[in-house]
C-alpha atoms as a PDB file:
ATOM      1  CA  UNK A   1      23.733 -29.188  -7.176  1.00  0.00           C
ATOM      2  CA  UNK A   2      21.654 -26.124  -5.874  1.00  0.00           C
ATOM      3  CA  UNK A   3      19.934 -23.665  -7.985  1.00  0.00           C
ATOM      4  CA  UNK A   4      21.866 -20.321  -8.241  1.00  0.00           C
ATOM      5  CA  UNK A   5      19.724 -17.650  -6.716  1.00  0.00           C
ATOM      6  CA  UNK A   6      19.023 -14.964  -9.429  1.00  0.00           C
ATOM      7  CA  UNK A   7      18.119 -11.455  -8.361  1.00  0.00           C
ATOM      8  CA  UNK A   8      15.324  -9.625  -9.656  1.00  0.00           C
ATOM      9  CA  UNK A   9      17.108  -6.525 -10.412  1.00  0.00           C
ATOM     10  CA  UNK A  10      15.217  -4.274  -8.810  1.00  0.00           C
ATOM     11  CA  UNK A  11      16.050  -1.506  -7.143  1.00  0.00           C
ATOM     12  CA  UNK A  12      14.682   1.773  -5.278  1.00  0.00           C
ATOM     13  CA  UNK A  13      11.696   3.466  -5.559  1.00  0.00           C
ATOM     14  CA  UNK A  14       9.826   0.565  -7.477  1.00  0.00           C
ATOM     15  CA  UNK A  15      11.500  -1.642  -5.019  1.00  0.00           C
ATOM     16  CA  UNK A  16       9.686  -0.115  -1.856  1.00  0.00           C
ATOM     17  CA  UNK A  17       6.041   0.070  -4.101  1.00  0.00           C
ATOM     18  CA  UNK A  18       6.334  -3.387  -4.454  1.00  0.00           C
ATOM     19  CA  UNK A  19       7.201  -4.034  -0.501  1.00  0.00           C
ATOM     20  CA  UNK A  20       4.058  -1.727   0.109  1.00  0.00           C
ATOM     21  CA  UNK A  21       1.989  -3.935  -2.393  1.00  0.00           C
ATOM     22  CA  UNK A  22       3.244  -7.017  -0.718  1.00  0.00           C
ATOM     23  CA  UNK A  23       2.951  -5.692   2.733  1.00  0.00           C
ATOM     24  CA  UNK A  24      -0.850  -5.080   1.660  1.00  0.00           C
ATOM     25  CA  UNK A  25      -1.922  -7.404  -0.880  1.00  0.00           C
ATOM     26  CA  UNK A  26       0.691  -9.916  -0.745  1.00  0.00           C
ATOM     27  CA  UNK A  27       1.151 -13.197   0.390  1.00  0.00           C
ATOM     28  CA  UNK A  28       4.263 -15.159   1.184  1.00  0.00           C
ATOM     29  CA  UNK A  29       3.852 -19.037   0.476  1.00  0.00           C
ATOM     30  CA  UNK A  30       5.501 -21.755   3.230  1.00  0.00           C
ATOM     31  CA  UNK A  31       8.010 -23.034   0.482  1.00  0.00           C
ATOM     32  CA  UNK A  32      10.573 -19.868   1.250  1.00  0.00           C
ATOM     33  CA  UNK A  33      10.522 -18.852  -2.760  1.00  0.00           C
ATOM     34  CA  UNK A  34       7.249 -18.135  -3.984  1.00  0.00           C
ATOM     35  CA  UNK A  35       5.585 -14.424  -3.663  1.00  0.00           C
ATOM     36  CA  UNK A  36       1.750 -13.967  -4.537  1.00  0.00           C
ATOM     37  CA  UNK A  37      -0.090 -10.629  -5.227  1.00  0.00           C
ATOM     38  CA  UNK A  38      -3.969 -10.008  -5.621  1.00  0.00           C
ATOM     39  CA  UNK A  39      -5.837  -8.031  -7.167  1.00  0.00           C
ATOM     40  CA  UNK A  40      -9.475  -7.260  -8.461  1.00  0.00           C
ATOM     41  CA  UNK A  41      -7.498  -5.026 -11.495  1.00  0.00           C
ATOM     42  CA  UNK A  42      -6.238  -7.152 -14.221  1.00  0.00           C
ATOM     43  CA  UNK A  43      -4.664  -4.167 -15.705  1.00  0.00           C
ATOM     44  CA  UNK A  44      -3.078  -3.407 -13.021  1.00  0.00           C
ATOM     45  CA  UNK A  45      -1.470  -6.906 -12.645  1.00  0.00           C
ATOM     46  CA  UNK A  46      -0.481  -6.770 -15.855  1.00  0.00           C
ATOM     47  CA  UNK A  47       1.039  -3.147 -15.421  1.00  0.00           C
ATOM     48  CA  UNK A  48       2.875  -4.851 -12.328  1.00  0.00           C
ATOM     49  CA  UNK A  49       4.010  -8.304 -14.596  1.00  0.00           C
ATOM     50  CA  UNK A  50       5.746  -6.111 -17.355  1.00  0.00           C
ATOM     51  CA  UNK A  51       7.378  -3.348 -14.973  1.00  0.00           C
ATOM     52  CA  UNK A  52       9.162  -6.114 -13.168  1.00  0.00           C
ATOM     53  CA  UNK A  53       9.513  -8.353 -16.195  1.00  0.00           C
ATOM     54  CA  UNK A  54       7.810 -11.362 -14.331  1.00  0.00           C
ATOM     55  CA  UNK A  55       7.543 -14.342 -16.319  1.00  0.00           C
ATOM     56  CA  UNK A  56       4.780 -15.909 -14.848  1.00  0.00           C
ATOM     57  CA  UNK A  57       1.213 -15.482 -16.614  1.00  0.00           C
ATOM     58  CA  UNK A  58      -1.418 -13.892 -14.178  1.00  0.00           C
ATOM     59  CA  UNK A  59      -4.158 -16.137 -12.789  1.00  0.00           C
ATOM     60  CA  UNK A  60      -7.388 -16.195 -11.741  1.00  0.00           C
ATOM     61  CA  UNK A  61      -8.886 -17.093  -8.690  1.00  0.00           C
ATOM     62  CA  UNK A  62     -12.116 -16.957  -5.976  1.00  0.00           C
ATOM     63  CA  UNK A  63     -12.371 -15.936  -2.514  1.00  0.00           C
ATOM     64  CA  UNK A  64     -15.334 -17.738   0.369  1.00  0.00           C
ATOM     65  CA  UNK A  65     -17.823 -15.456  -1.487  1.00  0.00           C
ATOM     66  CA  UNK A  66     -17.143 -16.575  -5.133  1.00  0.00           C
ATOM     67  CA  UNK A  67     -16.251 -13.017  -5.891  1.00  0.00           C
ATOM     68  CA  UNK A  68     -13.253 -13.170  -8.829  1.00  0.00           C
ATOM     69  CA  UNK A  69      -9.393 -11.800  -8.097  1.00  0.00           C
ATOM     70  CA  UNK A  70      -6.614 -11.886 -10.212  1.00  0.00           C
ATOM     71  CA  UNK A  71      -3.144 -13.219  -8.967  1.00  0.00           C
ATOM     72  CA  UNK A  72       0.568 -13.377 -10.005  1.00  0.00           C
ATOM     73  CA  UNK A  73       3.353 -15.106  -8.703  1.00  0.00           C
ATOM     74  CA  UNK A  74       7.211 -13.962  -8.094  1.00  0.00           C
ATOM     75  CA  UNK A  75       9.144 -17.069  -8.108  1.00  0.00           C
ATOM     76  CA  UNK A  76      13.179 -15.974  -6.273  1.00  0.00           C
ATOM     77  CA  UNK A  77      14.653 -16.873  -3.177  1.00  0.00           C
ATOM     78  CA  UNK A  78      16.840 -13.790  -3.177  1.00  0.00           C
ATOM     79  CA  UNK A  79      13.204 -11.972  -2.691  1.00  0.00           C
ATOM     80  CA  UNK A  80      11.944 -13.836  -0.439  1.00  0.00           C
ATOM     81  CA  UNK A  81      14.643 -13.494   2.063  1.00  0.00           C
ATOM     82  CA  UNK A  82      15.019  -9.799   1.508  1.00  0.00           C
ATOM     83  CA  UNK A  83      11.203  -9.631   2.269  1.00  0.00           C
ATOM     84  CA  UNK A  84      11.756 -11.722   5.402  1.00  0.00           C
ATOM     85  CA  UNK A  85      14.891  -9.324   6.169  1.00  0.00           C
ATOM     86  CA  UNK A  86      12.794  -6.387   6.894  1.00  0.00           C
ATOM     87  CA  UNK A  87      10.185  -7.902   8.642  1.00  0.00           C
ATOM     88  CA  UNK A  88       7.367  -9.795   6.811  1.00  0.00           C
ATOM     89  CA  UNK A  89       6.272 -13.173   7.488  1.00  0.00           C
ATOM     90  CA  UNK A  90       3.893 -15.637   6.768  1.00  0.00           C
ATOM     91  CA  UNK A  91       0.530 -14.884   7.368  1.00  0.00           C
ATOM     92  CA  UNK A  92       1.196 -11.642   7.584  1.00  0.00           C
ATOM     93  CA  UNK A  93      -1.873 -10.401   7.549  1.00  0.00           C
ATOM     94  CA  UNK A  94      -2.210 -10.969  11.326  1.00  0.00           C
ATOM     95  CA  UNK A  95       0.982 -11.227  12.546  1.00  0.00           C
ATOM     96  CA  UNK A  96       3.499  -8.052  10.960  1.00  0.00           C
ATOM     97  CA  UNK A  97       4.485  -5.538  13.138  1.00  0.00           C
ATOM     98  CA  UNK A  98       6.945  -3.012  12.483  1.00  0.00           C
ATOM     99  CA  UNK A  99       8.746  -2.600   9.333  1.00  0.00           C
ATOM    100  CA  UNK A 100      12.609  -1.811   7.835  1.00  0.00           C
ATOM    101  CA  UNK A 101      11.681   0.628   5.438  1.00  0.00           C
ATOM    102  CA  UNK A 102      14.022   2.973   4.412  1.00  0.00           C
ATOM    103  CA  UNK A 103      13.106   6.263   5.004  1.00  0.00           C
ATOM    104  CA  UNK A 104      14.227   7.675   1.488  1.00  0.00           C
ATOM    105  CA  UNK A 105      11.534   5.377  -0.080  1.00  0.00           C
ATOM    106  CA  UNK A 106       8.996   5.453   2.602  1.00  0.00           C
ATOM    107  CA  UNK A 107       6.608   7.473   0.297  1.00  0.00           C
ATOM    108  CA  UNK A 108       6.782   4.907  -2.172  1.00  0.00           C
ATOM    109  CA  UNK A 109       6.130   1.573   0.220  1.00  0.00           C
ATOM    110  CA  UNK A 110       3.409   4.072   1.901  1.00  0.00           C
ATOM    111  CA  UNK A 111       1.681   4.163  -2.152  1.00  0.00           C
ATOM    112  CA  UNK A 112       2.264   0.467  -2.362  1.00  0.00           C
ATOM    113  CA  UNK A 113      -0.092   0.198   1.070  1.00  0.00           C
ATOM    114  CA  UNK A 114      -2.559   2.649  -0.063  1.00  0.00           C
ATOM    115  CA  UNK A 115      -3.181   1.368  -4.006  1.00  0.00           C
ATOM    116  CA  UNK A 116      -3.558  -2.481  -2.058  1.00  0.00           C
ATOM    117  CA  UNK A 117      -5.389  -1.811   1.024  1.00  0.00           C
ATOM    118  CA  UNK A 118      -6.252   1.613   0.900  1.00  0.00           C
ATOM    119  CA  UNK A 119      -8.608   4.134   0.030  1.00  0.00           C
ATOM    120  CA  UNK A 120      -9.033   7.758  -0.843  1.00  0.00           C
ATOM    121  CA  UNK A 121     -12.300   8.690  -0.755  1.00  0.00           C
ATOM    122  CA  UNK A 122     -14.358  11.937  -1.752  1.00  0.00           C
ATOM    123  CA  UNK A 123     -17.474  13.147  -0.979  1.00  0.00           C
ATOM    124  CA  UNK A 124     -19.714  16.086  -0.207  1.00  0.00           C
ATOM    125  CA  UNK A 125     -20.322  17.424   3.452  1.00  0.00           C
ATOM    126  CA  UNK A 126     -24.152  17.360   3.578  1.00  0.00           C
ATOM    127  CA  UNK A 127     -24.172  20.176   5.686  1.00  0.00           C
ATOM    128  CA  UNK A 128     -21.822  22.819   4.342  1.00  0.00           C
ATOM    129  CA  UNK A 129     -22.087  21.607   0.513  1.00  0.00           C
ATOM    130  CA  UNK A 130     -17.791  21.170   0.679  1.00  0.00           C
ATOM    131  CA  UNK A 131     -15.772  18.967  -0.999  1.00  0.00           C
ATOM    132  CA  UNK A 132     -14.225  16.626   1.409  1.00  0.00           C
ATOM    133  CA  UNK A 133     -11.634  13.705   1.288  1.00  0.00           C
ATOM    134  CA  UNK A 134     -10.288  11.384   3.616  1.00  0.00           C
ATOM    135  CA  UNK A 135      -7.423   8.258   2.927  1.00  0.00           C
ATOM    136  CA  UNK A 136      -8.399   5.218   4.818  1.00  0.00           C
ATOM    137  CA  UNK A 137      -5.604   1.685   5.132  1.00  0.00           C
ATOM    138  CA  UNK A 138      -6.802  -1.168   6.805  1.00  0.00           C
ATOM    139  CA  UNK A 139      -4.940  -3.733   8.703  1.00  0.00           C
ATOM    140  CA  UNK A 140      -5.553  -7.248  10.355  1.00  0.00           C
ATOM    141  CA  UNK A 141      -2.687  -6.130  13.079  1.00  0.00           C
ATOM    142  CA  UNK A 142      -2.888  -3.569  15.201  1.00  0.00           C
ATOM    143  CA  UNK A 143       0.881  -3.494  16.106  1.00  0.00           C
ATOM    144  CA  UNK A 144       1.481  -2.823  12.294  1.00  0.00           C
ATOM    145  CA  UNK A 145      -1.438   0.217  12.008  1.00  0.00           C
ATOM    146  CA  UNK A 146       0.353   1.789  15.436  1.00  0.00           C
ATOM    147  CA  UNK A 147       3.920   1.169  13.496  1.00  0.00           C
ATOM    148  CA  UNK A 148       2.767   3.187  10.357  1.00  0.00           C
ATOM    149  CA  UNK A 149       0.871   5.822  12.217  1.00  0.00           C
ATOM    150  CA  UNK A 150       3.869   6.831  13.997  1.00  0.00           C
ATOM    151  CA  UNK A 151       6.239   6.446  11.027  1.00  0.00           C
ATOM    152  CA  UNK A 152       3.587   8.798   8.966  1.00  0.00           C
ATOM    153  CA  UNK A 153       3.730  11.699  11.509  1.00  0.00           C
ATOM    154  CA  UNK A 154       7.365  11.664  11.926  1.00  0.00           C
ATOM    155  CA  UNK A 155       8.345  11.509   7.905  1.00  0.00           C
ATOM    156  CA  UNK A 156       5.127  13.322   6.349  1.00  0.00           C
ATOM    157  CA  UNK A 157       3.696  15.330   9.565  1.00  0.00           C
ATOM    158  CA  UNK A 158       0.367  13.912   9.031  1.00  0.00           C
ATOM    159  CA  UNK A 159      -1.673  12.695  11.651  1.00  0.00           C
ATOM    160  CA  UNK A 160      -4.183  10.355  12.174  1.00  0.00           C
ATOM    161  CA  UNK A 161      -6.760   8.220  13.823  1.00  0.00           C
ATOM    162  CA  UNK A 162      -6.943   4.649  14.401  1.00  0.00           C
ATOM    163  CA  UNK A 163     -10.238   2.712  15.009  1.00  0.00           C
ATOM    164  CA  UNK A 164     -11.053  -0.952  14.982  1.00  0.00           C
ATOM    165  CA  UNK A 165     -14.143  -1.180  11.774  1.00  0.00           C
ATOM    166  CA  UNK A 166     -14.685  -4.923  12.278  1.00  0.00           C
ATOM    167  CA  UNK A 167     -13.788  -8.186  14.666  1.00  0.00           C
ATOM    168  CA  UNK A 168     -10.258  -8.421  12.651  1.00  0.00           C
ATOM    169  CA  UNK A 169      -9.299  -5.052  10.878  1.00  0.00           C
ATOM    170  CA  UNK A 170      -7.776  -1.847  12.087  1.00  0.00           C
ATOM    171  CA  UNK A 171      -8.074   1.349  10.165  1.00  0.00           C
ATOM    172  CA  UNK A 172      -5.948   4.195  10.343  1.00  0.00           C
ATOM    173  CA  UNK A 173      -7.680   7.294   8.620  1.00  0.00           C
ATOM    174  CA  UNK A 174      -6.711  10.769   7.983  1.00  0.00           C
ATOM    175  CA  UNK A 175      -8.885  13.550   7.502  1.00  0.00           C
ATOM    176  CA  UNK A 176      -8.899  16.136   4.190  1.00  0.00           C
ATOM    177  CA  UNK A 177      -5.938  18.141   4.702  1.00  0.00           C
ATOM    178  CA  UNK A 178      -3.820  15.485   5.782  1.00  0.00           C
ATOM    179  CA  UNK A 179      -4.849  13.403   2.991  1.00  0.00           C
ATOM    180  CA  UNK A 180      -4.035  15.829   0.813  1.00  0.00           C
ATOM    181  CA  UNK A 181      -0.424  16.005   2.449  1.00  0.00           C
ATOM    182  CA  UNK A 182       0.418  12.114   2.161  1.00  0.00           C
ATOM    183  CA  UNK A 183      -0.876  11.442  -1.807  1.00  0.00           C
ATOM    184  CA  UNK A 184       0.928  14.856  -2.758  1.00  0.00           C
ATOM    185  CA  UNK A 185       3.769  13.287  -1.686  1.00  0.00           C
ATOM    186  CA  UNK A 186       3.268   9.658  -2.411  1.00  0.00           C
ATOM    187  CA  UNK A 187       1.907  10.074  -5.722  1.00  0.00           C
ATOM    188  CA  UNK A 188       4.247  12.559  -7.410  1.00  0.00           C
ATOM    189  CA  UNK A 189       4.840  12.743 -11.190  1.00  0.00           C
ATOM    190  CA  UNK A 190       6.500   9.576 -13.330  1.00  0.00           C
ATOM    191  CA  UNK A 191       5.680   6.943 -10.299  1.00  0.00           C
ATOM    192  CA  UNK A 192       4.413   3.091 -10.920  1.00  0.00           C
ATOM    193  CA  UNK A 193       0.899   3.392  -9.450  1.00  0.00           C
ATOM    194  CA  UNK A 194      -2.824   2.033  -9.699  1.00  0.00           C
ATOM    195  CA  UNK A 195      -4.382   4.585 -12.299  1.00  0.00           C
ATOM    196  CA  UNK A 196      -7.643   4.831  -9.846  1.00  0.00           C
ATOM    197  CA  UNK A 197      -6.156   6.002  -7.184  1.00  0.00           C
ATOM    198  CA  UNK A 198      -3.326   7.904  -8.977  1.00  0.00           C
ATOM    199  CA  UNK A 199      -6.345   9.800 -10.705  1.00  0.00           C
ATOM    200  CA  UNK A 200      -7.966  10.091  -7.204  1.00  0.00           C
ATOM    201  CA  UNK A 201      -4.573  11.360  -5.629  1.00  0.00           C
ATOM    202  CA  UNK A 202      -4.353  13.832  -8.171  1.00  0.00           C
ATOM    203  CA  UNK A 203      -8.032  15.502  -8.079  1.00  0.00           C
ATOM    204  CA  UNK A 204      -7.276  15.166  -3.729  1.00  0.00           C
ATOM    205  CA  UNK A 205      -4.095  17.172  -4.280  1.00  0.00           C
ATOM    206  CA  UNK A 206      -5.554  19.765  -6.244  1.00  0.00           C
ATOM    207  CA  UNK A 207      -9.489  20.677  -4.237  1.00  0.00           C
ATOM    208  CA  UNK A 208      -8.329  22.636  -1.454  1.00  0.00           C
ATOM    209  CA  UNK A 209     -10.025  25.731  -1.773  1.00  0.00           C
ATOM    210  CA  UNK A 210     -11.526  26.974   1.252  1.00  0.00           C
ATOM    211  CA  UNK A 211      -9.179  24.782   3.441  1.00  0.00           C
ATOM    212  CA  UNK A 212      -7.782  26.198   6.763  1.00  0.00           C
ATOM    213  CA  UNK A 213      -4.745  24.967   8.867  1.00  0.00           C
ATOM    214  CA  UNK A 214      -5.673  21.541  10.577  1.00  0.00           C
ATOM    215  CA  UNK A 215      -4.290  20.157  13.767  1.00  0.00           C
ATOM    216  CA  UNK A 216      -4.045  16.607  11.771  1.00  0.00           C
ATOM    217  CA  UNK A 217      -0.902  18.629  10.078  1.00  0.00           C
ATOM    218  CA  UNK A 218       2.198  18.787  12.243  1.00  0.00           C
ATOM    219  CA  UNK A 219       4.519  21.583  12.378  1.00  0.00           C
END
């Protein structure tokens, strides 16, 4: 007799995180059920484990380099399919393209990206002693960096640029004021969230001073 397929109950805006987190630091295995997520935060994992009520203890594991990750597993068909449904596959990491992502929750698959393979990044311009910023996400396919760059400047009017950094990933990056843009609206108040980057989205949001229109902001 089959298993019955048991739903995860969950359901929109920590839905669409965990689609971005999957879409980023995911991984979905060839038996059609299981669902694995990395990390190099334990705490974060563990944040993830009890705000979906996952069963399954988090592990550890190595990459090439020896360098330690953390990983959990979501065991549920139901998932899997639904993750398959809007576009996902195995090996992903290569092969995704476009996405189904409803555009209600967009901001909150777009956080799930960033707080996997993301970054937002602050420093000071050598030459004019400013504060600057800049949000950087990576990809192994290109036809999924072109996807999101469009999909960015026609929900959040930010622009950006995409450049290939190595042999096999894509970056799309986005200058100071349209960083600011995207995490003020991705990261907004009560959301599930890596603390790092929630802290970093926060102090982005707020250093503007001395900012001027850009033309990486659409009207």
């Amino acid at each position: 007799m089959p298993q019955k397929r048991k739903d995860l109950k969950i359901e929109g805006p920590n839905l669409w995180y965990l689609v971005g987190l999957i879409t980023s630091d995911g991984c979905l295995s060839s038996d059609g059920r299981h669902i694995d997520i990395t990390s190099k935060d334990y705490e974060f994992l563990k944040e993830i484990k009890d705000s979906f009520r996952i069963s399954n203890k988090i592990g550890v594991k190595y990459n090439g380099m020896k360098q330690k990750s953390f990983h959990i597993q979501i065991a549920n068909r139901n998932f899997y399919d639904f993750l398959l449904s809007i576009g996902l596959t195995q090996r992903k990491s290569l092969t995704v393209g476009s996405l189904n992502i409803e555009n209600q929750y967009f901001v909150d698959f777009l956080r799930g990206l960033i707080d996997g393979d993301g970054s937002i990044r602050r420093w000071i311009h050598p030459s004019n002693y400013r504060e600057q910023w800049n949000l950087r996400i990576y990809s192994g396919s290109r036809e999924f960096i072109e996807w999101l760059s469009n999909a960015v400047e026609q929900l959040l009017r930010a622009c950006g640029k995409i450049h290939k950094n190595t042999t096999s990933t894509w970056v799309l990056k986005y200058g100071k004021m349209a960083a600011r843009e995207i995490v003020k609206k991705c990261y907004y108040k009560g959301c599930l969230g890596l603390a790092r980057k929630m802290k970093l989205a926060s102090e982005c949001a707020n250093s503007y001073r001395g900012w001027s229109t850009s033309t990486t902001l659409a009207n």
